[in-house]
PDB file of N, CA and C in Angstrom:
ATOM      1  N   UNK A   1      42.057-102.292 -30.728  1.00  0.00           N
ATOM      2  CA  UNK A   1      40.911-102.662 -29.914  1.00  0.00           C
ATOM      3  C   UNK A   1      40.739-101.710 -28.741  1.00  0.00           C
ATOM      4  N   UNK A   2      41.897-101.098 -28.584  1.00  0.00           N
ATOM      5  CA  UNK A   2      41.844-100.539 -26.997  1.00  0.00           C
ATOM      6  C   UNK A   2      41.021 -99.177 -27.468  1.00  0.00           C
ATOM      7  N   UNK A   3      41.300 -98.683 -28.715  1.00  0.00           N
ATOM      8  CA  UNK A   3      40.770 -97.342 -29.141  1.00  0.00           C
ATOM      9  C   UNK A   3      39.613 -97.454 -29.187  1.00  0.00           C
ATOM     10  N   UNK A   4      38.730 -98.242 -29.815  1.00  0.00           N
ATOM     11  CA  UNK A   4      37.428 -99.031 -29.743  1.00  0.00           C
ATOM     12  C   UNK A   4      36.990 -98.862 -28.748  1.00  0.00           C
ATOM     13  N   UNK A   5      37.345 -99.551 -27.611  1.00  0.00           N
ATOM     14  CA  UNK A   5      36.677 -99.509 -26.575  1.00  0.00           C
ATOM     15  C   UNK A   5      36.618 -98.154 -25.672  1.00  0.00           C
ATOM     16  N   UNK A   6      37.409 -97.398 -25.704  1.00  0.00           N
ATOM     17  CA  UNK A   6      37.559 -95.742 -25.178  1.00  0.00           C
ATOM     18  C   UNK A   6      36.844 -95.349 -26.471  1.00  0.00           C
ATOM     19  N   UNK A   7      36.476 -95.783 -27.457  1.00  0.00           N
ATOM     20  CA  UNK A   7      35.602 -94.558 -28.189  1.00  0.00           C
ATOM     21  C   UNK A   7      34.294 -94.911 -27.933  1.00  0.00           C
ATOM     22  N   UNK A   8      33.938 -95.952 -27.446  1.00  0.00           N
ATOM     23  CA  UNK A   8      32.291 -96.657 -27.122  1.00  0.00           C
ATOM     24  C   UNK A   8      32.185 -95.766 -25.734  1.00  0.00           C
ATOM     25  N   UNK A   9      32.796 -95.754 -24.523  1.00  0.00           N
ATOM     26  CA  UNK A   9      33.209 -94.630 -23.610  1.00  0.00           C
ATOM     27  C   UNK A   9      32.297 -93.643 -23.578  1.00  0.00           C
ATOM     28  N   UNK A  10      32.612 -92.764 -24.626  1.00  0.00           N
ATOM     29  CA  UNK A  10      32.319 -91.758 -24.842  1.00  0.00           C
ATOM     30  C   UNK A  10      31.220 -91.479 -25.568  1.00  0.00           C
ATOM     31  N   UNK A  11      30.327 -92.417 -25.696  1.00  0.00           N
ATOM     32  CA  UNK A  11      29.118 -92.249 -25.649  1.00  0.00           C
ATOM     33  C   UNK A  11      27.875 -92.140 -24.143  1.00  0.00           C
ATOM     34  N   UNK A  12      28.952 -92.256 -23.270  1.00  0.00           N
ATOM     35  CA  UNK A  12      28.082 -92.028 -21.516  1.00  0.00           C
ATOM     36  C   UNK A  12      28.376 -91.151 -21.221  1.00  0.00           C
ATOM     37  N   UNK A  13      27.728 -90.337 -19.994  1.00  0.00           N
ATOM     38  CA  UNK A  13      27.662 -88.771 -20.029  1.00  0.00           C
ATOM     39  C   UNK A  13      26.799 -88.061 -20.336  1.00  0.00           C
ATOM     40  N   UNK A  14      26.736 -86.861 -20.542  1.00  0.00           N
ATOM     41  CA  UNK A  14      26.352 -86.049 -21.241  1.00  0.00           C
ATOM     42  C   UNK A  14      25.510 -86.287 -22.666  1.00  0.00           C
ATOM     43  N   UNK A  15      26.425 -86.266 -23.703  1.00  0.00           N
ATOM     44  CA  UNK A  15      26.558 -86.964 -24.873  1.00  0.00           C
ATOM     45  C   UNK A  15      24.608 -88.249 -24.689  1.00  0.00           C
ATOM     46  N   UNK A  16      25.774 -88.722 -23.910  1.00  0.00           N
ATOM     47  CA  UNK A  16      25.036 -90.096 -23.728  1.00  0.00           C
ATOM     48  C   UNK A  16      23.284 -90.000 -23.268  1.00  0.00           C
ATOM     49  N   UNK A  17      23.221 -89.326 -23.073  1.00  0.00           N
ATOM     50  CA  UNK A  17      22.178 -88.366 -22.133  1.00  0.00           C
ATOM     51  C   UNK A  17      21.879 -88.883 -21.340  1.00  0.00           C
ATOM     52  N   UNK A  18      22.418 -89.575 -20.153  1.00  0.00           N
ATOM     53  CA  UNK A  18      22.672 -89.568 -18.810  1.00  0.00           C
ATOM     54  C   UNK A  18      22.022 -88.061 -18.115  1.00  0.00           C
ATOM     55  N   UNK A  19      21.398 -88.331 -17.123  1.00  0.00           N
ATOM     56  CA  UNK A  19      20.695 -87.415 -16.208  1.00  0.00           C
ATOM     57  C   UNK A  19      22.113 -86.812 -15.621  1.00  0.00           C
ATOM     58  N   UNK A  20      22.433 -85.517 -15.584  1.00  0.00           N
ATOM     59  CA  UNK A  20      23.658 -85.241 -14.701  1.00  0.00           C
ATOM     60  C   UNK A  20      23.277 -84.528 -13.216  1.00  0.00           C
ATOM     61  N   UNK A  21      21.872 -84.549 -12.954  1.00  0.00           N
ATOM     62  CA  UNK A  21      21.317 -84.117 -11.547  1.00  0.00           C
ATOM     63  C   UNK A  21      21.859 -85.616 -10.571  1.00  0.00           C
ATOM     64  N   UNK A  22      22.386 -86.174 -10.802  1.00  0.00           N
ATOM     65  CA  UNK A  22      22.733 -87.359 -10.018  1.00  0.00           C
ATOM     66  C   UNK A  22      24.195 -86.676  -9.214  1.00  0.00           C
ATOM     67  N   UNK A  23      25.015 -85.473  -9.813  1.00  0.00           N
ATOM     68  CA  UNK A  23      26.165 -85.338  -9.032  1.00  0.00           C
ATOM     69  C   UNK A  23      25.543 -83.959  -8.334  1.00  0.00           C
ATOM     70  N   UNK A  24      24.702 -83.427  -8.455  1.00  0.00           N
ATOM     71  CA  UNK A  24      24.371 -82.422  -7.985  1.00  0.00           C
ATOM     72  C   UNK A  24      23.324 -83.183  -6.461  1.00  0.00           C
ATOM     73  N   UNK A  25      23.163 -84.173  -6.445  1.00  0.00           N
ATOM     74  CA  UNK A  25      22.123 -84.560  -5.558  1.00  0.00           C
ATOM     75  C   UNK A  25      23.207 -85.432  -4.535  1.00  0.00           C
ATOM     76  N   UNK A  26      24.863 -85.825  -5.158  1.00  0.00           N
ATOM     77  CA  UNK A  26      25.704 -86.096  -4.112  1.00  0.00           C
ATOM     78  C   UNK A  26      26.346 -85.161  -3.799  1.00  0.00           C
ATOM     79  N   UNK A  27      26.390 -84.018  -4.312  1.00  0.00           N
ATOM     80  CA  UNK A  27      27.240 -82.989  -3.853  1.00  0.00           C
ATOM     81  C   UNK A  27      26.539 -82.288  -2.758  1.00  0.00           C
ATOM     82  N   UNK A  28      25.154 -82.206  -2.797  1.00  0.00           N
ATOM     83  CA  UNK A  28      23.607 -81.817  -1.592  1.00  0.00           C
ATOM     84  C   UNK A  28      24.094 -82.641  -0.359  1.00  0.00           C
ATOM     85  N   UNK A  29      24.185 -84.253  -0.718  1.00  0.00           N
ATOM     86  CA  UNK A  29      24.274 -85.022   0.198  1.00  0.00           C
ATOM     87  C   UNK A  29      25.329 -84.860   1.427  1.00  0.00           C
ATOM     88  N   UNK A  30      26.377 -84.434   0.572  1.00  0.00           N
ATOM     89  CA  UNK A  30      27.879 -84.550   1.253  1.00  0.00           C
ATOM     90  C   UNK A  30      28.053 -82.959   1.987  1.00  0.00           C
ATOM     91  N   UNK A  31      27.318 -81.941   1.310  1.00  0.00           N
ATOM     92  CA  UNK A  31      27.301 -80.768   2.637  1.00  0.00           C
ATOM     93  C   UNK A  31      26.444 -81.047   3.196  1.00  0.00           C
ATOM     94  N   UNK A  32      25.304 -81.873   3.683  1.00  0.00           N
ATOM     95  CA  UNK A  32      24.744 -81.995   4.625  1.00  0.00           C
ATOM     96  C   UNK A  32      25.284 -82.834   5.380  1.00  0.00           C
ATOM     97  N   UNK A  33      26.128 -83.962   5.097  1.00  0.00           N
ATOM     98  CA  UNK A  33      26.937 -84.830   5.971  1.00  0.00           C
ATOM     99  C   UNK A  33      27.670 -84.002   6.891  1.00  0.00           C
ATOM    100  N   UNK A  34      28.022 -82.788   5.737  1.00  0.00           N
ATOM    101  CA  UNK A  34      29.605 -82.206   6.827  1.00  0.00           C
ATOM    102  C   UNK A  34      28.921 -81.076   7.761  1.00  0.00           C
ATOM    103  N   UNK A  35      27.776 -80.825   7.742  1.00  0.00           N
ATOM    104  CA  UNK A  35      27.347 -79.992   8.724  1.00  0.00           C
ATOM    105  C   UNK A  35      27.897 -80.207   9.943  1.00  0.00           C
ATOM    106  N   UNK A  36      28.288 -79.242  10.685  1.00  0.00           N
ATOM    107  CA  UNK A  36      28.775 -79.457  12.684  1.00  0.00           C
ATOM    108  C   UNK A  36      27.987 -80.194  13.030  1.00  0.00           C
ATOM    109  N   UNK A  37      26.691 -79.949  13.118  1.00  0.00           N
ATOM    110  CA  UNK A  37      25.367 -80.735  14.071  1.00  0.00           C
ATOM    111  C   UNK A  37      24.977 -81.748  13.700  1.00  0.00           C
ATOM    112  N   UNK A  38      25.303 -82.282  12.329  1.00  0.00           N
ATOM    113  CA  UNK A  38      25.267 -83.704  12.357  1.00  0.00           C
ATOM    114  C   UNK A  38      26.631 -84.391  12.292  1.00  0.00           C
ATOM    115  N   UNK A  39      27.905 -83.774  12.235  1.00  0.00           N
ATOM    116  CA  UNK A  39      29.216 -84.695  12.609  1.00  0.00           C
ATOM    117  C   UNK A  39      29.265 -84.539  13.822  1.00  0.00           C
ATOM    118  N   UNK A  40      28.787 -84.100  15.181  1.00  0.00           N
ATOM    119  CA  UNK A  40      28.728 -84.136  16.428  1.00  0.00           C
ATOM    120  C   UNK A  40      28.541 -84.901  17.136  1.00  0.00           C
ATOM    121  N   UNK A  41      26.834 -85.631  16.073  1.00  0.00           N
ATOM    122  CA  UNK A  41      25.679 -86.886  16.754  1.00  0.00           C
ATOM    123  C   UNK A  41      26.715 -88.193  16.905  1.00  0.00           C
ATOM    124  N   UNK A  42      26.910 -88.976  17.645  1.00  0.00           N
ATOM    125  CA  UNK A  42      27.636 -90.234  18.016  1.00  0.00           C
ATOM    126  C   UNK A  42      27.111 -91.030  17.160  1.00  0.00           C
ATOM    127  N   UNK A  43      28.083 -91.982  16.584  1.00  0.00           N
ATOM    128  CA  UNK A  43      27.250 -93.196  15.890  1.00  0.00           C
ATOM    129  C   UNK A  43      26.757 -94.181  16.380  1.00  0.00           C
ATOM    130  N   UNK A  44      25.883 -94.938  16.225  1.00  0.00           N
ATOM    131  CA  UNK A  44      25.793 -96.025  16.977  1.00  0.00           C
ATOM    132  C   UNK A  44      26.557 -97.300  16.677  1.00  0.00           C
ATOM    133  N   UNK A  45      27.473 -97.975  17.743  1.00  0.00           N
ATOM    134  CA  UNK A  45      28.044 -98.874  17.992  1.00  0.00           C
ATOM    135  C   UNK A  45      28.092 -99.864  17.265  1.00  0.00           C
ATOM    136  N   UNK A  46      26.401-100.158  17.126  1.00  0.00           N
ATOM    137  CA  UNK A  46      26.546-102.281  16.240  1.00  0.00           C
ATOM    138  C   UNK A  46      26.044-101.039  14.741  1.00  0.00           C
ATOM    139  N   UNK A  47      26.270-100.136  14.372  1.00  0.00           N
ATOM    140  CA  UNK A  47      26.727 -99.587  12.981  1.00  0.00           C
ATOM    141  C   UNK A  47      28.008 -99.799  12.671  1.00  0.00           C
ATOM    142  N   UNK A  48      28.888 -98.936  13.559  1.00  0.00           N
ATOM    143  CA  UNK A  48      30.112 -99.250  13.380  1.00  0.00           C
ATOM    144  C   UNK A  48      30.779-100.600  13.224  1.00  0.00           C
ATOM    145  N   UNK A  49      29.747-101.349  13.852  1.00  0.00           N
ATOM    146  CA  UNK A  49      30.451-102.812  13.846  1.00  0.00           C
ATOM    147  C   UNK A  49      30.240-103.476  12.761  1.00  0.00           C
ATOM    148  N   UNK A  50      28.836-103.350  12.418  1.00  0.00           N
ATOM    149  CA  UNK A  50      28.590-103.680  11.026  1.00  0.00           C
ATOM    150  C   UNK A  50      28.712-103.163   9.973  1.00  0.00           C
ATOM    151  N   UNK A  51      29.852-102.254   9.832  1.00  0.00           N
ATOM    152  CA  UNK A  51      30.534-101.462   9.139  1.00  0.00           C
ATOM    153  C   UNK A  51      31.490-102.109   8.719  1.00  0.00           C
ATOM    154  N   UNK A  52      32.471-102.557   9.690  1.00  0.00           N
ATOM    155  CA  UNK A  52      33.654-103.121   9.771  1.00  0.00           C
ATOM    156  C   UNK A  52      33.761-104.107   9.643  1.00  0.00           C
ATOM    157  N   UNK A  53      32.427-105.052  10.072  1.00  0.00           N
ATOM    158  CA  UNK A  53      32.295-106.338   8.994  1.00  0.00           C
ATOM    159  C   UNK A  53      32.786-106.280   7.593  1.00  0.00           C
ATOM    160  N   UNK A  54      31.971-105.544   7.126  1.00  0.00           N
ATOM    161  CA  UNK A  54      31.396-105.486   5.820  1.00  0.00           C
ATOM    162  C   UNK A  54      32.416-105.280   5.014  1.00  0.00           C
ATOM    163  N   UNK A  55      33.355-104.398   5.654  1.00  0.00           N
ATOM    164  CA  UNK A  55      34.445-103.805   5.033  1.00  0.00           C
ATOM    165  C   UNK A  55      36.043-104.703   4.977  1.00  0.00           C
ATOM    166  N   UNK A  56      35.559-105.637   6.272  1.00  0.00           N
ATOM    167  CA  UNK A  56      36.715-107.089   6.328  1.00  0.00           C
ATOM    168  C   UNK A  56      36.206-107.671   5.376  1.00  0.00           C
ATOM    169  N   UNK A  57      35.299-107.710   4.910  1.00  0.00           N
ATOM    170  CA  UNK A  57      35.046-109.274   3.491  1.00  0.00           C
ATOM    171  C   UNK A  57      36.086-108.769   2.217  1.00  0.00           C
ATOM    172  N   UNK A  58      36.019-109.832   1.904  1.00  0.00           N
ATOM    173  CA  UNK A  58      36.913-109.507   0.534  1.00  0.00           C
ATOM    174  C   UNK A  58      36.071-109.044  -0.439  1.00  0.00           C
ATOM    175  N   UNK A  59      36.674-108.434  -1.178  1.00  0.00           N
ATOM    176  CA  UNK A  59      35.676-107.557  -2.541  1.00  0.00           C
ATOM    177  C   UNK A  59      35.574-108.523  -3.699  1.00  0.00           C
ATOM    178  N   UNK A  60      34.364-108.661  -4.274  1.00  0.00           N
ATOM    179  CA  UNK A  60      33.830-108.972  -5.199  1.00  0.00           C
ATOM    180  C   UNK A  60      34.870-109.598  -6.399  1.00  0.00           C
ATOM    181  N   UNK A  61      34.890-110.068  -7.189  1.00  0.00           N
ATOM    182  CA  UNK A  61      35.835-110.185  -8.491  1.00  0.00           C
ATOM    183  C   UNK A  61      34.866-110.369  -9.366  1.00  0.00           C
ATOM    184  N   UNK A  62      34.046-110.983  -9.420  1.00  0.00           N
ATOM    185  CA  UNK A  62      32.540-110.583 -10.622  1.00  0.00           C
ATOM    186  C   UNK A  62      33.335-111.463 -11.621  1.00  0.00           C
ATOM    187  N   UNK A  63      34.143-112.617 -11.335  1.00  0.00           N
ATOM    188  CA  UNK A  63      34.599-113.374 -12.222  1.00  0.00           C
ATOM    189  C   UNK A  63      33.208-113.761 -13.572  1.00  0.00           C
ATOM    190  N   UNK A  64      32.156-114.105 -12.279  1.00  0.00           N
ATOM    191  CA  UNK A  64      30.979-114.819 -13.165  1.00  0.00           C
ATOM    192  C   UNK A  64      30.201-114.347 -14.458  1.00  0.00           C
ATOM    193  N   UNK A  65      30.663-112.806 -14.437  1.00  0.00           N
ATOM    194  CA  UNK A  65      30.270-111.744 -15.099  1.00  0.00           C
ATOM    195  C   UNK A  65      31.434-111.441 -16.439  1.00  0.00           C
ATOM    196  N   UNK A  66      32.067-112.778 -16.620  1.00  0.00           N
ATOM    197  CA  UNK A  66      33.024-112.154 -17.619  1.00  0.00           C
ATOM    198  C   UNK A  66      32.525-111.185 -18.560  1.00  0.00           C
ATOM    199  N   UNK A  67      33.522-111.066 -19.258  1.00  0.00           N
ATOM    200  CA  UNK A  67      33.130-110.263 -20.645  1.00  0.00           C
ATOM    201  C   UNK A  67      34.107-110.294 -21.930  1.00  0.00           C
ATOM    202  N   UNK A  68      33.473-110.494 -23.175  1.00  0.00           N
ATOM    203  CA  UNK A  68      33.907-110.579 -24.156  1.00  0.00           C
ATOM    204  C   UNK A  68      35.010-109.424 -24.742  1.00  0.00           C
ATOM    205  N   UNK A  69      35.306-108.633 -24.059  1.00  0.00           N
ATOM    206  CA  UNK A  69      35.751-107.267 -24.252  1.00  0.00           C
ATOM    207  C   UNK A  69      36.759-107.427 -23.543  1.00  0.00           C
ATOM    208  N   UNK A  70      38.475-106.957 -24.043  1.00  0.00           N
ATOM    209  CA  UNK A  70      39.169-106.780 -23.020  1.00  0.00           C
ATOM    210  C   UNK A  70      40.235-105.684 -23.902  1.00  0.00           C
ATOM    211  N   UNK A  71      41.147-105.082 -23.148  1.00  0.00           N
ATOM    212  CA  UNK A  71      41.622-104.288 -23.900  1.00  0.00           C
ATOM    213  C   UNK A  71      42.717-104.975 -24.030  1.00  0.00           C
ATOM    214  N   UNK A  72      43.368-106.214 -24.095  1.00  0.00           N
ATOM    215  CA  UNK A  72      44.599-107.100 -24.131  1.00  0.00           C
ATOM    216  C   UNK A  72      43.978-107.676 -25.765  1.00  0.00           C
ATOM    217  N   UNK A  73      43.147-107.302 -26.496  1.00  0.00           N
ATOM    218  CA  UNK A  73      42.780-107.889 -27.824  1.00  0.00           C
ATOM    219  C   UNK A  73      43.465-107.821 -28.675  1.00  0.00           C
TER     220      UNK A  73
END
């Protein structure tokens, strides 16, 4: 079963014909993040705070979302 499911896999991607301008448009993103003149600008405060909220909650488990698929089959 486990092979099964790594061979279904490999139909995303490329293959899959998935758009691959999606890593080229985060890789754009992330040298413009790291520019000097914008890691300089200060963040604002209730960002940061509501950052750190967000990031104290506990993460998701998507129990509700089971699935018929497991690789323990």
């Amino acid at each position: 079963m486990a092979r099964e499911f790594q061979a279904g896999r490999l139909r995303f991607g490329r293959a899959g014909g998935m758009d691959p301008r999606w890593l080229a448009s985060l890789v754009d993103a992330m040298e413009q993040a790291a520019r000097p003149e914008l890691r300089n600008v200060p963040c604002d405060i209730d960002l940061i705070s509501a950052v750190a909220v967000h990031l104290a909650r506990p993460s998701p488990t998507f129990a509700h979302c089971g699935s018929a698929y497991s690789l323990r089959n």
